[in-house]
C-alpha atoms as a PDB file:
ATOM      1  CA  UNK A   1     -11.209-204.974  -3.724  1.00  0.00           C
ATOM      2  CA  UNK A   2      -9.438-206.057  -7.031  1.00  0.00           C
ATOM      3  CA  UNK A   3      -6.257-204.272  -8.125  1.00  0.00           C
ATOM      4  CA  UNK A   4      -8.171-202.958 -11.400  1.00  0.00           C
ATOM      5  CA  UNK A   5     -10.285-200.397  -8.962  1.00  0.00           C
ATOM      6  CA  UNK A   6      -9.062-196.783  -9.306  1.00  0.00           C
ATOM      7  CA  UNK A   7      -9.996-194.304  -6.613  1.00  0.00           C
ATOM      8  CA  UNK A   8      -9.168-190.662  -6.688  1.00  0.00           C
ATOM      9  CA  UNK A   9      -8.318-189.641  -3.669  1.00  0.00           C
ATOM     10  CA  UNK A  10      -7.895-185.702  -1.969  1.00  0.00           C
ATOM     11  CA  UNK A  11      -7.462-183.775   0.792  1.00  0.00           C
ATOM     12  CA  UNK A  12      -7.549-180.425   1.444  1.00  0.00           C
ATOM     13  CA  UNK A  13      -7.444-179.612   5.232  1.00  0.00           C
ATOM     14  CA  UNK A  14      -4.493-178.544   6.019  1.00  0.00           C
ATOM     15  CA  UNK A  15      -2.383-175.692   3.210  1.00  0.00           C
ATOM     16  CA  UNK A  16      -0.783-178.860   1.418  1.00  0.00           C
ATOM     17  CA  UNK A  17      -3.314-180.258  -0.841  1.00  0.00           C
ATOM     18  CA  UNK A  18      -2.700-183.574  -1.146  1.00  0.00           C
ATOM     19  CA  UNK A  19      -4.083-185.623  -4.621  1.00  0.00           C
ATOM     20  CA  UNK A  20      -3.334-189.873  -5.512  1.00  0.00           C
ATOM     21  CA  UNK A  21      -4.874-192.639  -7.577  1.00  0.00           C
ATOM     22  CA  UNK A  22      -5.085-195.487  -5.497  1.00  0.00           C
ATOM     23  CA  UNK A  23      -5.628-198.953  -6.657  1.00  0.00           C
ATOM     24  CA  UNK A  24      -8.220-201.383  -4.779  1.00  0.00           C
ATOM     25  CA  UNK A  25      -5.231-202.716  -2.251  1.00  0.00           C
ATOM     26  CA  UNK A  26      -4.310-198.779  -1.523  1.00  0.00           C
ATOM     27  CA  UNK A  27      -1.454-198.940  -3.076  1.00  0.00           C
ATOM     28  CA  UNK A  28      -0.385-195.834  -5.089  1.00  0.00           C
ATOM     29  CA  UNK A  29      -0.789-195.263  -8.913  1.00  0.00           C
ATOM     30  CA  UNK A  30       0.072-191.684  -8.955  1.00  0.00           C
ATOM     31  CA  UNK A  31       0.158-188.748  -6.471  1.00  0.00           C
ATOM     32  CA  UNK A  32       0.811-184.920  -6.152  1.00  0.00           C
ATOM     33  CA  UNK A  33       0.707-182.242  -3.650  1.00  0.00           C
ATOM     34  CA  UNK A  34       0.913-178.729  -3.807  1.00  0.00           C
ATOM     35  CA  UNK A  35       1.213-175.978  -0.736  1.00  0.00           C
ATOM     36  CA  UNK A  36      -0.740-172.632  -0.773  1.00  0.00           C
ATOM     37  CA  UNK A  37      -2.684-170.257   1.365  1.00  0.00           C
ATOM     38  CA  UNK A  38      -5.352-171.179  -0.867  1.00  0.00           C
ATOM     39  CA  UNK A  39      -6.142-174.166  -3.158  1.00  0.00           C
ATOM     40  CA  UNK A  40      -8.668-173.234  -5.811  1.00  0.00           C
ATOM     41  CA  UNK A  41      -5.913-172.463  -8.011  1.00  0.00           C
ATOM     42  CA  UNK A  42      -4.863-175.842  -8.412  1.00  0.00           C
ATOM     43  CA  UNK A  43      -6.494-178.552  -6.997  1.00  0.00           C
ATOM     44  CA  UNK A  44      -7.963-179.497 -10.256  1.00  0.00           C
ATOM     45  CA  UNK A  45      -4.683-178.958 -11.851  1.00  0.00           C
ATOM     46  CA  UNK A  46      -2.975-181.620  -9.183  1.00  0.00           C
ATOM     47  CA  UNK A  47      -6.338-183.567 -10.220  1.00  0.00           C
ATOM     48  CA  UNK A  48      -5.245-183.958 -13.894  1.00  0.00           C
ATOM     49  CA  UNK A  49      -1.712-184.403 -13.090  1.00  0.00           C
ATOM     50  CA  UNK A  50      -2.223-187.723 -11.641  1.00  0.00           C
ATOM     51  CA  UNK A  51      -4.952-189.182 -13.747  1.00  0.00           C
ATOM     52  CA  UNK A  52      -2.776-188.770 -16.699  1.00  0.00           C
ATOM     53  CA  UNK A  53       0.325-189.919 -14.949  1.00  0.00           C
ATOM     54  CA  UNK A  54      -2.299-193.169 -13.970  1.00  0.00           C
ATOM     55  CA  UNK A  55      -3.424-193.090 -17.858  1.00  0.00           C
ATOM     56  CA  UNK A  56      -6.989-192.522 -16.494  1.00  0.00           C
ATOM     57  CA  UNK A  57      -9.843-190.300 -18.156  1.00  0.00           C
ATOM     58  CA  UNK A  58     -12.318-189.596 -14.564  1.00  0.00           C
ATOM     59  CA  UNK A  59     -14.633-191.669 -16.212  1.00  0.00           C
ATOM     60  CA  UNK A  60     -12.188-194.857 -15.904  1.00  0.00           C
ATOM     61  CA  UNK A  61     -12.398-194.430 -11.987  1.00  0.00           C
ATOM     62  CA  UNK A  62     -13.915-196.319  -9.504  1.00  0.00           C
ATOM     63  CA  UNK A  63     -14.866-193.415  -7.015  1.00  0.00           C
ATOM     64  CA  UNK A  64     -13.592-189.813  -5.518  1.00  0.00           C
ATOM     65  CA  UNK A  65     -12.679-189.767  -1.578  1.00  0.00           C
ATOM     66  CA  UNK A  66     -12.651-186.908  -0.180  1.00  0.00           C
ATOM     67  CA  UNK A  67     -11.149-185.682   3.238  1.00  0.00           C
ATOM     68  CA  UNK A  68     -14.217-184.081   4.979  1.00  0.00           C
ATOM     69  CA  UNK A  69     -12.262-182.298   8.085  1.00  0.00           C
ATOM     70  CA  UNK A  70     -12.182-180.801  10.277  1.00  0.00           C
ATOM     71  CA  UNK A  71      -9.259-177.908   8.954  1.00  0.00           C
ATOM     72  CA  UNK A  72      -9.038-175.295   6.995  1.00  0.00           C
ATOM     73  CA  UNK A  73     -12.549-173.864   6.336  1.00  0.00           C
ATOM     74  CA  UNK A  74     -11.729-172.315   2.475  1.00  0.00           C
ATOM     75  CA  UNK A  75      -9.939-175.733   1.987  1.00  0.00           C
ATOM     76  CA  UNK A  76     -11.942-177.910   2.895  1.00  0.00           C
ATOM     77  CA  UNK A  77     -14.777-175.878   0.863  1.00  0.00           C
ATOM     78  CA  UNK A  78     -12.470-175.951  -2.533  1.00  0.00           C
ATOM     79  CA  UNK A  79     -11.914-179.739  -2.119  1.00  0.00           C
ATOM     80  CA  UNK A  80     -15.423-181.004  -1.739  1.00  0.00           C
ATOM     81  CA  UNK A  81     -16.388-178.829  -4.639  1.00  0.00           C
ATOM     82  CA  UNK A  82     -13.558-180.532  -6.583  1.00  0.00           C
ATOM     83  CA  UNK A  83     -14.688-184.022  -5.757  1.00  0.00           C
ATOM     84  CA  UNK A  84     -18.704-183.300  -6.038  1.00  0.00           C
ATOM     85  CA  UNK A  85     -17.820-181.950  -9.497  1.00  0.00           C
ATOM     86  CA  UNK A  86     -15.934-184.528 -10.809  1.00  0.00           C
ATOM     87  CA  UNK A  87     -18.534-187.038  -8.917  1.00  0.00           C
ATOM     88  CA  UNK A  88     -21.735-185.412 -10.628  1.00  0.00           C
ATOM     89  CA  UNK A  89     -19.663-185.439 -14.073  1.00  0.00           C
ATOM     90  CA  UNK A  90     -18.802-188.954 -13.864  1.00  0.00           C
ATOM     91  CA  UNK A  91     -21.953-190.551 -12.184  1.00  0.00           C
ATOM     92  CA  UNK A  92     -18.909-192.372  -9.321  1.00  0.00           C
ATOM     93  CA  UNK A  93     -19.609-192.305  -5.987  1.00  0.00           C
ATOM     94  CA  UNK A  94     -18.605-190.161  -3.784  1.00  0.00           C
ATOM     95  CA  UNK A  95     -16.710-191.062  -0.058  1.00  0.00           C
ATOM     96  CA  UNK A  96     -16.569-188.803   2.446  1.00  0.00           C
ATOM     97  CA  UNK A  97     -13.647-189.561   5.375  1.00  0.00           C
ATOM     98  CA  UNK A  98     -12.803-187.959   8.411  1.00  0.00           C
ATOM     99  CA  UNK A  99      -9.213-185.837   7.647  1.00  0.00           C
ATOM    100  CA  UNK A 100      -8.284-186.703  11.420  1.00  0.00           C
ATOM    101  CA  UNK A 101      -8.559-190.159  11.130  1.00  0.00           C
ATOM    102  CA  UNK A 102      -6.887-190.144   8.263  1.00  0.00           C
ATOM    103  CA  UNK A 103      -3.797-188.384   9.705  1.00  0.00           C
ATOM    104  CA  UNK A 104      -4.062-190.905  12.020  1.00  0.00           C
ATOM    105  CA  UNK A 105      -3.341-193.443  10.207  1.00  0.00           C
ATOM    106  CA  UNK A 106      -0.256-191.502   8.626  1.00  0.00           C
ATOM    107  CA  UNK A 107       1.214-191.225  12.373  1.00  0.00           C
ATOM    108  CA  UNK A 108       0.613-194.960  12.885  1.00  0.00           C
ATOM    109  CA  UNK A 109       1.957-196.136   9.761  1.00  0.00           C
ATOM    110  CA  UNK A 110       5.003-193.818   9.947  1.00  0.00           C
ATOM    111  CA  UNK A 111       5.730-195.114  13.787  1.00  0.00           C
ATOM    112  CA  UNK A 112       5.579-198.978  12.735  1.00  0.00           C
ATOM    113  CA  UNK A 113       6.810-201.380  13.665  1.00  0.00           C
ATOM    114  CA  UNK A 114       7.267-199.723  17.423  1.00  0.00           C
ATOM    115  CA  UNK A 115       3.659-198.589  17.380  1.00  0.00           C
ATOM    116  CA  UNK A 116       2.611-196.374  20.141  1.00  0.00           C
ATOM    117  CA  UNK A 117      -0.644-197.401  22.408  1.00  0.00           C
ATOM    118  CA  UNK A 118      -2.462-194.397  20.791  1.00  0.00           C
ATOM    119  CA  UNK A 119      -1.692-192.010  18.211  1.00  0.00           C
ATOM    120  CA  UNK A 120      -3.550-188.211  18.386  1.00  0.00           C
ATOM    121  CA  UNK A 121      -3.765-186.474  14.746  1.00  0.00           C
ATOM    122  CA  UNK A 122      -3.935-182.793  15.776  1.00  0.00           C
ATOM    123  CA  UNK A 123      -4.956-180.094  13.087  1.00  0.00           C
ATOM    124  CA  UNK A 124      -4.707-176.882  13.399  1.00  0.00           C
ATOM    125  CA  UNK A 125      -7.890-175.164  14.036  1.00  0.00           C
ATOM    126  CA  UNK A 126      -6.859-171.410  13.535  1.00  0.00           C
ATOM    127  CA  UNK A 127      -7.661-168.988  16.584  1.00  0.00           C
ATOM    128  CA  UNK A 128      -5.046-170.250  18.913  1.00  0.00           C
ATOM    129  CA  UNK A 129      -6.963-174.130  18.490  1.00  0.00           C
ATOM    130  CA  UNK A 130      -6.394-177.322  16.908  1.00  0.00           C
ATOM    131  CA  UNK A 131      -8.653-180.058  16.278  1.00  0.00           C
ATOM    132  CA  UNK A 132      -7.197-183.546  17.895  1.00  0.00           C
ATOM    133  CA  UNK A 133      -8.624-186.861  18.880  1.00  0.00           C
ATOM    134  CA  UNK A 134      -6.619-190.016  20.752  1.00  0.00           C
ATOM    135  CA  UNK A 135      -7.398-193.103  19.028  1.00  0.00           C
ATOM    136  CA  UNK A 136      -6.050-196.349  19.952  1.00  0.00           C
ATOM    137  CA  UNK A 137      -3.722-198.639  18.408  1.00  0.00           C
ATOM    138  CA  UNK A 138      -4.069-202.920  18.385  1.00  0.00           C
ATOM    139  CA  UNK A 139      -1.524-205.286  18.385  1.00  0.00           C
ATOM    140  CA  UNK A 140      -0.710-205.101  14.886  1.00  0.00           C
ATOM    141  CA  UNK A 141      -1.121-200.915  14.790  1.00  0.00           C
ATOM    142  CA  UNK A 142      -4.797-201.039  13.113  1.00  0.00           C
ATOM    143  CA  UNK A 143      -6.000-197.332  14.073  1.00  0.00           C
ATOM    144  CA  UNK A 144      -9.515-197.256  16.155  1.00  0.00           C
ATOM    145  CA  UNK A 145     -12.043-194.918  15.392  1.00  0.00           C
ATOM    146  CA  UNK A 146     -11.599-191.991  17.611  1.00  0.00           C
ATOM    147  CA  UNK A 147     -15.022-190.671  18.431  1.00  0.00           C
ATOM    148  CA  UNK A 148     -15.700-187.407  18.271  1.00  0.00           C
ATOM    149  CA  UNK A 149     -13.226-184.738  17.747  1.00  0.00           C
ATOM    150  CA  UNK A 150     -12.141-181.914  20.130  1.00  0.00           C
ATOM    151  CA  UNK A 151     -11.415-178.067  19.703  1.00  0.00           C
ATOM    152  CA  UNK A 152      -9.796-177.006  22.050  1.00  0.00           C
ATOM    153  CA  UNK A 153      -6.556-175.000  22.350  1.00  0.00           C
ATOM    154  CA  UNK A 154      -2.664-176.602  22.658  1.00  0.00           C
ATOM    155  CA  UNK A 155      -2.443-176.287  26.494  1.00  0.00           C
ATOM    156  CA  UNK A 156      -6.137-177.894  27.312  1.00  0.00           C
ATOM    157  CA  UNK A 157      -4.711-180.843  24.815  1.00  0.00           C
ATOM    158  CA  UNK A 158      -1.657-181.259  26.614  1.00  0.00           C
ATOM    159  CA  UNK A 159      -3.307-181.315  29.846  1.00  0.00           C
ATOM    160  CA  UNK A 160      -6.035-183.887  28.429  1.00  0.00           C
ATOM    161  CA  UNK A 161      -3.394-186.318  27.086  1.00  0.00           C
ATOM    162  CA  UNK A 162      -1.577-186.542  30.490  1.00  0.00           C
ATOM    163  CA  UNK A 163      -3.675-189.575  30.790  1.00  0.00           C
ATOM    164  CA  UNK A 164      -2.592-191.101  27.671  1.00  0.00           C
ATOM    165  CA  UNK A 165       1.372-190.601  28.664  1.00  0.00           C
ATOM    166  CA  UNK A 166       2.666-193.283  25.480  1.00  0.00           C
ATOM    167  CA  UNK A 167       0.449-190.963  22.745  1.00  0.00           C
ATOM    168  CA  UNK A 168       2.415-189.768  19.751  1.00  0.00           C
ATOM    169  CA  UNK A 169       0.770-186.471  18.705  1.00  0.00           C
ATOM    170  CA  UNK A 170       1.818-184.974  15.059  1.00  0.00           C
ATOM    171  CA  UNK A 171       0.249-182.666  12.504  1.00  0.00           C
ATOM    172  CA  UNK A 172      -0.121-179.176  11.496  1.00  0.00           C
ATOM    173  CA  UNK A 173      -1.691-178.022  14.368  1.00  0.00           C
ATOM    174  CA  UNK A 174       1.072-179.884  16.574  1.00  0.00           C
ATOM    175  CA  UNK A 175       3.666-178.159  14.528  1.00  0.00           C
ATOM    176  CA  UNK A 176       2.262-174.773  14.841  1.00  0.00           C
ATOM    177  CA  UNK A 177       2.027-175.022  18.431  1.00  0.00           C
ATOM    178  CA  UNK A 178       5.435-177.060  19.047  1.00  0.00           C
ATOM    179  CA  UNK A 179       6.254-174.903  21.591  1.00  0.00           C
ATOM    180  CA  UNK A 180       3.416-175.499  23.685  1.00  0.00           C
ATOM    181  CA  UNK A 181       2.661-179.782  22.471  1.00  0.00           C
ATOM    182  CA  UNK A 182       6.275-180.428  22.029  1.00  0.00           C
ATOM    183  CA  UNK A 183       7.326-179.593  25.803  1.00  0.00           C
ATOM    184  CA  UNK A 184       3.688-181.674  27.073  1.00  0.00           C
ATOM    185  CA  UNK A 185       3.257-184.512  24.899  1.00  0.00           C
ATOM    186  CA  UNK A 186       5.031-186.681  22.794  1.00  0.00           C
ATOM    187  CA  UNK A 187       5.504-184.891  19.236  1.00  0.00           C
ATOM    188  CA  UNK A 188       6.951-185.892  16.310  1.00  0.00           C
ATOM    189  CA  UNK A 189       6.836-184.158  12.666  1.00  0.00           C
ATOM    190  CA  UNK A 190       4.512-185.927  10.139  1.00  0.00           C
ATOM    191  CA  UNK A 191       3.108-184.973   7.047  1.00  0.00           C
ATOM    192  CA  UNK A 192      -0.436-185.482   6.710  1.00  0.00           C
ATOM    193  CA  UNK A 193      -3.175-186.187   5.956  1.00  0.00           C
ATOM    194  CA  UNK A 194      -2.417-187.947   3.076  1.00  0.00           C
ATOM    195  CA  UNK A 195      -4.333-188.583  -0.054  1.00  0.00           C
ATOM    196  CA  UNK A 196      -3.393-192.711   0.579  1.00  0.00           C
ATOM    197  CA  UNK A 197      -4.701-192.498   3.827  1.00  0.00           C
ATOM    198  CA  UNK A 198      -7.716-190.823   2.510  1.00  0.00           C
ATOM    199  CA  UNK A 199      -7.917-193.827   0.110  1.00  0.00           C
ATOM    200  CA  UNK A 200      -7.104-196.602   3.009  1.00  0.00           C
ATOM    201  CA  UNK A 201     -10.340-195.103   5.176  1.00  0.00           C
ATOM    202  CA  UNK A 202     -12.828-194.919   1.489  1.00  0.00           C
ATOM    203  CA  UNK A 203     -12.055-198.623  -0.306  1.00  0.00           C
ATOM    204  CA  UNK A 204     -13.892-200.009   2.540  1.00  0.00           C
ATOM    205  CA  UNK A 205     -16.712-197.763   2.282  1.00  0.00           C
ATOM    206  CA  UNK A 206     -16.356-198.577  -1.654  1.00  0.00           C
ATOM    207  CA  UNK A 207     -16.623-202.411  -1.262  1.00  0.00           C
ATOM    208  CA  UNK A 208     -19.244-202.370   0.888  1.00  0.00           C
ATOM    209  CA  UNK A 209     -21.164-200.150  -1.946  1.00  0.00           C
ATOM    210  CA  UNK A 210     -21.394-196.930   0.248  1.00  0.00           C
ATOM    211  CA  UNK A 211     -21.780-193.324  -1.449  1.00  0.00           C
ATOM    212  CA  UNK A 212     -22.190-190.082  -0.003  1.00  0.00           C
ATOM    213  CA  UNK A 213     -25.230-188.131  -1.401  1.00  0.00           C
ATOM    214  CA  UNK A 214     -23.939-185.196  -3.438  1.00  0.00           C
ATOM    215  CA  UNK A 215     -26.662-182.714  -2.553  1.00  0.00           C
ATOM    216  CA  UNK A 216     -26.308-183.410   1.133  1.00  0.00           C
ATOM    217  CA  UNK A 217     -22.811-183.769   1.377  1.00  0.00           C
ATOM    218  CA  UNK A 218     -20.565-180.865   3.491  1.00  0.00           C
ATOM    219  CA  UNK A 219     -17.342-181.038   4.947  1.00  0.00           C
ATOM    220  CA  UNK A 220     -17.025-181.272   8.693  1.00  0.00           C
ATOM    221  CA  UNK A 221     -15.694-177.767   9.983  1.00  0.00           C
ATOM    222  CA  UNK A 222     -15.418-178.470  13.430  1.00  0.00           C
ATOM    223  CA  UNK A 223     -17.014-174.748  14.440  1.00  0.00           C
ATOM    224  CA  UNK A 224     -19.251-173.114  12.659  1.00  0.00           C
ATOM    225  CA  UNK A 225     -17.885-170.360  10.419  1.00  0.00           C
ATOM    226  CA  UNK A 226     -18.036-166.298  11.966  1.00  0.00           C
ATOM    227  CA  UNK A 227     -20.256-164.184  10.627  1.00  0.00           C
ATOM    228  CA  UNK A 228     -18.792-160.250  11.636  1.00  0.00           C
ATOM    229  CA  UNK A 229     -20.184-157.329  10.274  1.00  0.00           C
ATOM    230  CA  UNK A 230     -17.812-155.560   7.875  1.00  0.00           C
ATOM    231  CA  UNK A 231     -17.155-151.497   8.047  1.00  0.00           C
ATOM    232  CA  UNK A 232     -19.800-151.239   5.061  1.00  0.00           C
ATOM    233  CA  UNK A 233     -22.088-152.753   7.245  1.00  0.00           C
ATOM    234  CA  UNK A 234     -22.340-155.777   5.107  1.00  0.00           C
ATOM    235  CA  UNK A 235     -21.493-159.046   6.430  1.00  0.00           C
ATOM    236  CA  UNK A 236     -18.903-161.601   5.042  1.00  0.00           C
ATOM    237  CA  UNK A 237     -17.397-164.875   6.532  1.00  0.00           C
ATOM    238  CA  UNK A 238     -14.060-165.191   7.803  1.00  0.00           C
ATOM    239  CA  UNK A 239     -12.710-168.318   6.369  1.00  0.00           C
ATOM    240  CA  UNK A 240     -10.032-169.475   8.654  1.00  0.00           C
END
């Protein structure tokens, strides 16, 4: 990719929304974050902030990556709706990522140079869970894909990783349950995932002239959302 090529990048799994402009070697043009319990309130706002800090209109990107989860169900939700909009508006593509991998490659950048033999992003999944998945580092600290993710709760993770004894677990979920991860597994506090890493996962996607289709697009929950029946008798979904 050329250095001209402007990608919006955001992710919304976790409560820090997390918005760049990345240029076509992932380096950043402009970024923002913002923590809430919920993000519809300014996700667009953190949008605008960094495509005029980037002197960008949308039209003058590239493409909008999105993290796809798993995470925070209402998150998640607010941030593909953010990145189909401004997708349709603009006629870009749109690139989905996983928000795990991603954080992945936060932990394995922020370990370099002393990378550890596999690195386990671990989200948290609400309901006493997180999402987590071990993926392998090479010689020179290039994340593997990690497969498919698991849901499971902070004990069963510990006790799955005691075969992976050099991992370096970190994330929101990791930190939540610190109590639990920290004393079974090696844990260390790292922000994530981040809007470049969203961007270093879609350019890729973006050279090879990949798109996600708009109408079939959803984010990856990880479980499907509950359905309980409210006093009223109605029924609603419980978000998170």
């Amino acid at each position: 990719m050329t250095p001209s090529v402007r990608l919006l990048c955001l992710d919304t799994s976790t409560q820090t929304a997390r918005v760049a402009v990345v240029d076509g070697s992932g380096a950043p043009v402009a970024r923002a974050e913002a923590t809430a319990e919920r993000h519809s309130a300014h996700v667009l706002t953190l949008c605008d902030e960094v495509l005029r800090a980037s002197g960008l209109r949308p039209a003058g990107l590239d493409g909008i990556a999105c993290g796809a989860g798993p995470g925070s169900f209402t998150g998640l939700r607010v941030g593909l709706a953010v990145a189909k909009g401004l997708a349709l508006a603009t006629g870009k593509p749109l690139l989905l990522v996983s928000s795990l991998q991603a954080l992945a490659t936060d932990i394995a950048r922020a370990a370099a140079p002393a990378a550890p033999g596999f690195v386990v992003p671990c989200i948290d999944a609400g309901k006493g869970e997180v999402y987590a998945v071990a993926c392998a580092l090479d010689a020179a600290g290039v994340v593997a894909p990690g497969g498919e993710p698991w849901r499971l709760t902070p004990e069963a993770l510990v006790a799955r990783l005691a075969d992976v004894p050099e991992a370096l677990v970190a994330g929101n979920g990791a930190e939540r349950h610190a109590a639990v991860i920290g004393a079974g597994a090696r844990h260390v506090p790292i922000a994530g995932p981040t809007a470049l890493s969203i961007g270093a996962l879609a350019l890729p996607r973006l050279a090879r002239g990949e798109a996600d289709d708009l109408e079939k697009a959803v984010p990856f929950y990880g479980r499907p959302p509950d359905i309980t029946a409210a006093k009223t008798g109605k029924k609603h979904l419980a978000n998170d």
